[in-house]
Protein backbone atom coordinates (compact mmCIF):
# COMPACT_ATOMS: atom_id res chain seq x y z
CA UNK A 1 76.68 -67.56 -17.98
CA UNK A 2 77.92 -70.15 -15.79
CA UNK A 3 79.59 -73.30 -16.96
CA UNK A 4 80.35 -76.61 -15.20
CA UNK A 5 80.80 -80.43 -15.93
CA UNK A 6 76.89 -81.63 -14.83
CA UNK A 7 74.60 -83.99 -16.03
CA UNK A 8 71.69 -81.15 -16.15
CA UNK A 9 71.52 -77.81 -17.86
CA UNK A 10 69.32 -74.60 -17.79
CA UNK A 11 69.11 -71.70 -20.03
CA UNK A 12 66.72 -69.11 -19.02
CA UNK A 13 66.01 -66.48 -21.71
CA UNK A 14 65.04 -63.04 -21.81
CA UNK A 15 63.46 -61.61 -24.69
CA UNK A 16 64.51 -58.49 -25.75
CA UNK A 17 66.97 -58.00 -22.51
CA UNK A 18 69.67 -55.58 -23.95
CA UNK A 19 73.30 -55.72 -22.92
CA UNK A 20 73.80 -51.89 -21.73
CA UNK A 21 70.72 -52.17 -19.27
CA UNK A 22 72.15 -55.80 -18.14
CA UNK A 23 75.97 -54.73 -18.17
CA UNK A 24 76.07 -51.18 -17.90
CA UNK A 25 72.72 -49.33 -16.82
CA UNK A 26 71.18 -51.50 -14.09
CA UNK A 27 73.98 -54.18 -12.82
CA UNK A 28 74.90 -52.61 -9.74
CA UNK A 29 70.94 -53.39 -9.40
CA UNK A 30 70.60 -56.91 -10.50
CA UNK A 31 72.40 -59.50 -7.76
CA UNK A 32 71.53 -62.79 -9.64
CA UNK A 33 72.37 -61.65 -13.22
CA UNK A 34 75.69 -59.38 -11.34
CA UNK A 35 76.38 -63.00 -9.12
CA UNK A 36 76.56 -65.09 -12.79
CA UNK A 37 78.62 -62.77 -14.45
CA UNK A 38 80.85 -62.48 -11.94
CA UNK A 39 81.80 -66.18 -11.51
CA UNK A 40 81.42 -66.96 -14.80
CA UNK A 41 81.46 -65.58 -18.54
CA UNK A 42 79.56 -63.02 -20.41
CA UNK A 43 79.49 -60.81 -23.18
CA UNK A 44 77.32 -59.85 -26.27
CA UNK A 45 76.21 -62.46 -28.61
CA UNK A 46 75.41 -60.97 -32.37
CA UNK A 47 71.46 -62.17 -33.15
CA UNK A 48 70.54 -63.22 -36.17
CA UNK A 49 69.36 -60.78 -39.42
CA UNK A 50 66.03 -59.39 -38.80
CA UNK A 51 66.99 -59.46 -35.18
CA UNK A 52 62.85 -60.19 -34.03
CA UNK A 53 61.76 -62.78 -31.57
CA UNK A 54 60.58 -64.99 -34.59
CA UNK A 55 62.63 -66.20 -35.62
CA UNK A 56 65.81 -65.26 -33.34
CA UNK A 57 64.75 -67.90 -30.73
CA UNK A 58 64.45 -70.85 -32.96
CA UNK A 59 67.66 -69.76 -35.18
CA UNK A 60 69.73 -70.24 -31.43
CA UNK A 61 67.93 -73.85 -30.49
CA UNK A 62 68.63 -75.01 -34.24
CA UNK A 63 71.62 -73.74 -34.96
CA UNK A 64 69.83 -72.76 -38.80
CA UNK A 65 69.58 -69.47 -40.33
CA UNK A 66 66.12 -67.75 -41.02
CA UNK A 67 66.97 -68.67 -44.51
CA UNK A 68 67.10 -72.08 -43.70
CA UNK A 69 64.22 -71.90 -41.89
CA UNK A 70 61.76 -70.26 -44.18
CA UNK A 71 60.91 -67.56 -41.25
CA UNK A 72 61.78 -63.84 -40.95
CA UNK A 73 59.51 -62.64 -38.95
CA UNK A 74 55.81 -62.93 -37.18
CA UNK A 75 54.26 -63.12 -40.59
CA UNK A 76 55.86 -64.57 -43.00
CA UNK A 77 55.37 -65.57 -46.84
CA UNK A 78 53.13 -68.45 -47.94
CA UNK A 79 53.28 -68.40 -51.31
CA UNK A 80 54.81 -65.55 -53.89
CA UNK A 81 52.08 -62.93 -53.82
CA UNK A 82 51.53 -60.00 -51.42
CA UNK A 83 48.25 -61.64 -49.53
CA UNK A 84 49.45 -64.72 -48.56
CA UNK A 85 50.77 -64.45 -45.52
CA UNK A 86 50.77 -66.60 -42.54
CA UNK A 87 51.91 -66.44 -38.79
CA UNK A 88 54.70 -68.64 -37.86
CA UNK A 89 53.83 -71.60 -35.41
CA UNK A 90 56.00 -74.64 -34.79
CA UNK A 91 54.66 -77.07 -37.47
CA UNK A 92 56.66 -74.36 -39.87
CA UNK A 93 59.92 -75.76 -37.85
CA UNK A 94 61.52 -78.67 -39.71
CA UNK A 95 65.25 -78.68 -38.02
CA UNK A 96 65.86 -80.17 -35.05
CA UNK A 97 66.28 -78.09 -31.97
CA UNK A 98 68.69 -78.85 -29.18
CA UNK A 99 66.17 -81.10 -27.19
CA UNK A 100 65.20 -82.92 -30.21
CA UNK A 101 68.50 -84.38 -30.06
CA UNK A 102 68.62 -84.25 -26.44
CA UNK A 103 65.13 -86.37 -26.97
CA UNK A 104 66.98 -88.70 -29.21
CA UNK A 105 69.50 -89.64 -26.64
CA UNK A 106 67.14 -90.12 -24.19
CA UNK A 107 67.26 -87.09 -21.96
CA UNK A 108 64.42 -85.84 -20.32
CA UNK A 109 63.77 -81.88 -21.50
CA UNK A 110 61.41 -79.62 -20.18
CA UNK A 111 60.74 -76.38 -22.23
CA UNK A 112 58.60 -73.49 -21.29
CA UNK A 113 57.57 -70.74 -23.32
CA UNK A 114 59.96 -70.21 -25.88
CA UNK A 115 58.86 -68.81 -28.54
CA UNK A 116 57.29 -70.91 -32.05
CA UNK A 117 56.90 -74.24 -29.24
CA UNK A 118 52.90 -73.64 -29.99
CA UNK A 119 51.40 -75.53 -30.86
CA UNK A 120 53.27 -77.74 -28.70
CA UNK A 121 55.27 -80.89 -30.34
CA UNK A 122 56.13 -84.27 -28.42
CA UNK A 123 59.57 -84.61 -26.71
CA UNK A 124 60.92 -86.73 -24.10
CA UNK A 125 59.33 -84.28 -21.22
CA UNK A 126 57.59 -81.71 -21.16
CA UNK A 127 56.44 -78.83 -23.35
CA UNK A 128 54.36 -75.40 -22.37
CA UNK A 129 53.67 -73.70 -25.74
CA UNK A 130 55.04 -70.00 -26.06
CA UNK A 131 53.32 -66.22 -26.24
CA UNK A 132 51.46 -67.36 -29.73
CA UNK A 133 49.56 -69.54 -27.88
CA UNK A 134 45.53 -68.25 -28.39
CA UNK A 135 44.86 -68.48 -24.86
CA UNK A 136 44.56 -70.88 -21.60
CA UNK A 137 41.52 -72.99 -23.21
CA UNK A 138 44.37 -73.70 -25.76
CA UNK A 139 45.93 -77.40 -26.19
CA UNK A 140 49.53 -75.07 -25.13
CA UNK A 141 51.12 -78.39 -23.40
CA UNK A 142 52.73 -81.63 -23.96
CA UNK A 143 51.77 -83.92 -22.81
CA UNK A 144 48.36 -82.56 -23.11
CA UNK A 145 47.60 -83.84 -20.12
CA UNK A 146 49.63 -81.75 -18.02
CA UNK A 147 47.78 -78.59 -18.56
CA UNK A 148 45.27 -79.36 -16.33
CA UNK A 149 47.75 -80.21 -14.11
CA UNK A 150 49.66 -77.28 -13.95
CA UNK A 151 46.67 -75.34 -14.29
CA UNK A 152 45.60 -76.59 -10.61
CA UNK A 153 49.26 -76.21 -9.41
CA UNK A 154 49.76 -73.08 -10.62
CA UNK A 155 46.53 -70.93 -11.69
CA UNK A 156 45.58 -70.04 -15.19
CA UNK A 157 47.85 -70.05 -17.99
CA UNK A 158 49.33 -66.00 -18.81
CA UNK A 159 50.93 -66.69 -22.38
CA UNK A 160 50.96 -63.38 -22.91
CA UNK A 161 49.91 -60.07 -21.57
CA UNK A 162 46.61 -58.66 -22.26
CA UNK A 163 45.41 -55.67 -23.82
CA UNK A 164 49.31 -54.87 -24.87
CA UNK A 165 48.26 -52.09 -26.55
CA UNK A 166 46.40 -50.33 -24.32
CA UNK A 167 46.62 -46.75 -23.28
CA UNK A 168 46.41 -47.01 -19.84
CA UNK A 169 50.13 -48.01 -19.11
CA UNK A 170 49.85 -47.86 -15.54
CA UNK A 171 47.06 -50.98 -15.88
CA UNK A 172 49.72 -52.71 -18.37
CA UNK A 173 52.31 -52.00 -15.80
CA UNK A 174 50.58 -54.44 -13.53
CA UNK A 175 49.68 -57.17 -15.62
CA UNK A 176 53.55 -57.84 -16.66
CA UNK A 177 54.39 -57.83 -13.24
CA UNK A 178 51.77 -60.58 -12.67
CA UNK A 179 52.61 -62.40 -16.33
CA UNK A 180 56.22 -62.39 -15.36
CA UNK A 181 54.87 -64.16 -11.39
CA UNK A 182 53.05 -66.32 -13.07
CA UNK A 183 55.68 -67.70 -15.25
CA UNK A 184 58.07 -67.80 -12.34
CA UNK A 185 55.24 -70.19 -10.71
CA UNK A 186 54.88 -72.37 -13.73
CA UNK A 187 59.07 -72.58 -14.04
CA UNK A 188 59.27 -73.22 -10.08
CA UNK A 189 56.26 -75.92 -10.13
CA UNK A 190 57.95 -78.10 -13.55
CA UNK A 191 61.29 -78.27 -12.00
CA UNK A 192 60.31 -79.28 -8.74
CA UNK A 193 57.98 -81.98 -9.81
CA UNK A 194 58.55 -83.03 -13.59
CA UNK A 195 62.33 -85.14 -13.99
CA UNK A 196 65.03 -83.21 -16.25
CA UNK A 197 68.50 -82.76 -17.61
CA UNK A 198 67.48 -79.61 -19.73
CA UNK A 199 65.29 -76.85 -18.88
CA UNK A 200 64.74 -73.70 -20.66
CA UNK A 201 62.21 -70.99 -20.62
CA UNK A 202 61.86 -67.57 -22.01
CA UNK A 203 60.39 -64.67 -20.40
CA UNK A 204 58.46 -62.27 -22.16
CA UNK A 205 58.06 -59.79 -19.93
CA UNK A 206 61.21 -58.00 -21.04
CA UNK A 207 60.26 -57.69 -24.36
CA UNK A 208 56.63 -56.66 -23.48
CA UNK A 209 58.14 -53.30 -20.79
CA UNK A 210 60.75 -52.03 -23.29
CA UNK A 211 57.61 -52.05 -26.36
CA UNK A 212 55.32 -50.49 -23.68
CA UNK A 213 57.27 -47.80 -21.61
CA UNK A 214 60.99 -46.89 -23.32
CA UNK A 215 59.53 -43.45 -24.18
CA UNK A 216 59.24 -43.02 -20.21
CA UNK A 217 62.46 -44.02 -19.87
CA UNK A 218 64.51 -42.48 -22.58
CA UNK A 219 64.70 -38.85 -22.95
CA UNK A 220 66.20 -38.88 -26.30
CA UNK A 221 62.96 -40.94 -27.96
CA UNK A 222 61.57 -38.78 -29.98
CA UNK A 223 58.16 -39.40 -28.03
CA UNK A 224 59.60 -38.77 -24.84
CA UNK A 225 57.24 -38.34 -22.11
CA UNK A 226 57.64 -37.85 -17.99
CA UNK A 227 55.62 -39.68 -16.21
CA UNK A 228 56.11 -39.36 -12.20
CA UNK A 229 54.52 -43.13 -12.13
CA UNK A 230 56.25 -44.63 -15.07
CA UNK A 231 59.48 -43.01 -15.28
CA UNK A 232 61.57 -45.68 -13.18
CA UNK A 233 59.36 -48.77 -14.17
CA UNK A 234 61.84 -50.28 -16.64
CA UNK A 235 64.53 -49.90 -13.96
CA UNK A 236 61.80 -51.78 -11.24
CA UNK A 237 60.96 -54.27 -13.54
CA UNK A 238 64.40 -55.20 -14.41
CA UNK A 239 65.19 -55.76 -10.40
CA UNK A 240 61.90 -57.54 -10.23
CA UNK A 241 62.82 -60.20 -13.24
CA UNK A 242 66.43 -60.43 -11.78
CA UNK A 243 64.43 -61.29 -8.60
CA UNK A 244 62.02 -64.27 -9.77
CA UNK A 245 65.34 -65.39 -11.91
CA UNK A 246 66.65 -66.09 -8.52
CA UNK A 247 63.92 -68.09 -7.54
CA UNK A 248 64.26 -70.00 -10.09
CA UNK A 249 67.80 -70.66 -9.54
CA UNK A 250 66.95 -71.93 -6.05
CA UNK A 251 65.65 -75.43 -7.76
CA UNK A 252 68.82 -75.63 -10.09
CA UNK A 253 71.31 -77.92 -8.71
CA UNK A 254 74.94 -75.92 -7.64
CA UNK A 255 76.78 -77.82 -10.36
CA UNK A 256 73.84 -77.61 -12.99
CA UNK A 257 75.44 -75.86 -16.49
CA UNK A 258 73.66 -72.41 -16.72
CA UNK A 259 72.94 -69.89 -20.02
CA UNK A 260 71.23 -66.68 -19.21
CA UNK A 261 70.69 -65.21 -22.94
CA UNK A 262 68.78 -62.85 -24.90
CA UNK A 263 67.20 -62.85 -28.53
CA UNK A 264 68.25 -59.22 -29.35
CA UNK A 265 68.20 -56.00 -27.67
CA UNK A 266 66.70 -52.85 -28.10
CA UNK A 267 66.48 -49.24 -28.74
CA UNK A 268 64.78 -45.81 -29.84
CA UNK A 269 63.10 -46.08 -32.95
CA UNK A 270 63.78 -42.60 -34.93
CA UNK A 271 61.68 -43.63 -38.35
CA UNK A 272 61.59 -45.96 -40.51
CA UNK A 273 61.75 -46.95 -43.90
CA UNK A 274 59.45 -48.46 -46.55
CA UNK A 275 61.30 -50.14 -49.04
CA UNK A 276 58.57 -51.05 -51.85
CA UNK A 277 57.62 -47.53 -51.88
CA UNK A 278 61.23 -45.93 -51.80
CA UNK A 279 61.56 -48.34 -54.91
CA UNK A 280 58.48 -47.08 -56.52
CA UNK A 281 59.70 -43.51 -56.49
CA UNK A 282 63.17 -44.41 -57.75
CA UNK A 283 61.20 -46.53 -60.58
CA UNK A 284 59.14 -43.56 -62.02
């Protein structure tokens, strides 16, 4: 991170970005994220408990705990049975985040695709809703008017990637790549031409290559696999997001505060554990 006295501020985010591939593993690799740690500070940050996307991202703009904010997860309790369930969206956010305040004091914010900001809520700025949003025919933007904006700008809206779980990995390869373009478009195309003191986007992409090729990549996962296409692909992608990051950083003024954080890391999944059925068999 990089820290001055500036009227404007930027935190990009990258989901699921963990700190041995960042600080250890890939550095000598990454010349925007090596060039920020080396003039300024960095370090691990402890996430919150579950350590998932929902609701890590909203517990760091709020300040709350999931507790406080009624949301541990994608799905989440609606009542106190078993079947009701519901996904988490924004309108389940009753805190303030940071530019709700920021809002309040009349700075102009501009946030783009951090996740739980869909459906999008009004701010002073602009809003493009996160990866929950159902797709590009979606009301994803505040004001609503600037999605067809954008849209001509900057082509069709990639919330997410498609097909995530698909088997052919080499296809899903691609379509990161292009998600993670895309969103370096949209980012390059609201600084440039929408006014703000505080920017922030997330990138999914991160997240999406670490579900969708670690067993390439680490030959202790129990699933291990070679694959003389895929084998290096987390180590591409990595220079490749380091790369748009930089381009990103081109429209951030020299004396702009900037945050370059993550929601939680990750790793090799051994098993797991069932609770209510562990419980079950200690009960009878």
């Amino acid at each position: 991170m990089r820290f001055h006295d500036a009227e404007q501020s930027c935190c990009a985010g990258l989901d699921c970005a963990d700190p041995v591939l960042v600080y250890e593993t890939f550095r000598s690799e990454l010349p925007v994220l090596n060039g920020l740690m080396s003039s300024g500070l960095w370090g691990r940050l402890r996430s919150c408990d579950p350590p998932i996307t929902c609701p890590a991202w909203m517990v760091m703009v709020t300040g709350t705990s999931p507790g406080e904010l009624g949301i541990y997860g994608f799905r989440n309790r609606t009542d106190h049975t078993y079947s009701g369930l519901g996904i988490a969206t924004s309108s389940w956010i009753k805190h303030e985040t940071v530019w709700d305040v920021l809002s309040r004091n009349k700075r102009n914010c501009i946030t783009f695709a951090v996740p739980l900001t869909f459906p999008p809520k009004p701010l002073r700025g602009c809003q493009i809703g996160c990866f929950l949003t159902p797709g590009p025919d979606s009301n994803y933007s505040y004001p609503p008017e600037l999605r067809q904006e954008i849209t001509a700008a900057c082509g069709e809206y990639v919330p997410d990637v498609r097909d995530f779980r698909t088997n052919d990995k080499v296809g899903l390869l691609q379509r990161v790549i292009e998600m993670t373009d895309s969103h370096t478009t949209y980012a390059k195309w609201l600084l440039k031409n929408k006014p703000w003191d505080f920017f922030m986007m997330v990138e999914m992409g991160t997240d999406r290559i670490h579900h969708g090729f670690w067993k390439y990549f680490d030959k202790q996962h129990p699933r291990y696999e070679f694959h003389p296409q895929l084998q290096h692909c987390l180590r591409d992608y990595y220079r490749h997001v380091d790369a748009c990051l930089g381009k990103i950083l081109e429209d951030i003024p020299d004396d702009a505060w900037i945050a370059i954080v993550s929601d939680h890391g990750i790793k090799r999944m051994a098993g797991g554990i069932a609770f209510n059925e562990w419980l079950i068999k200690k009960a009878t």
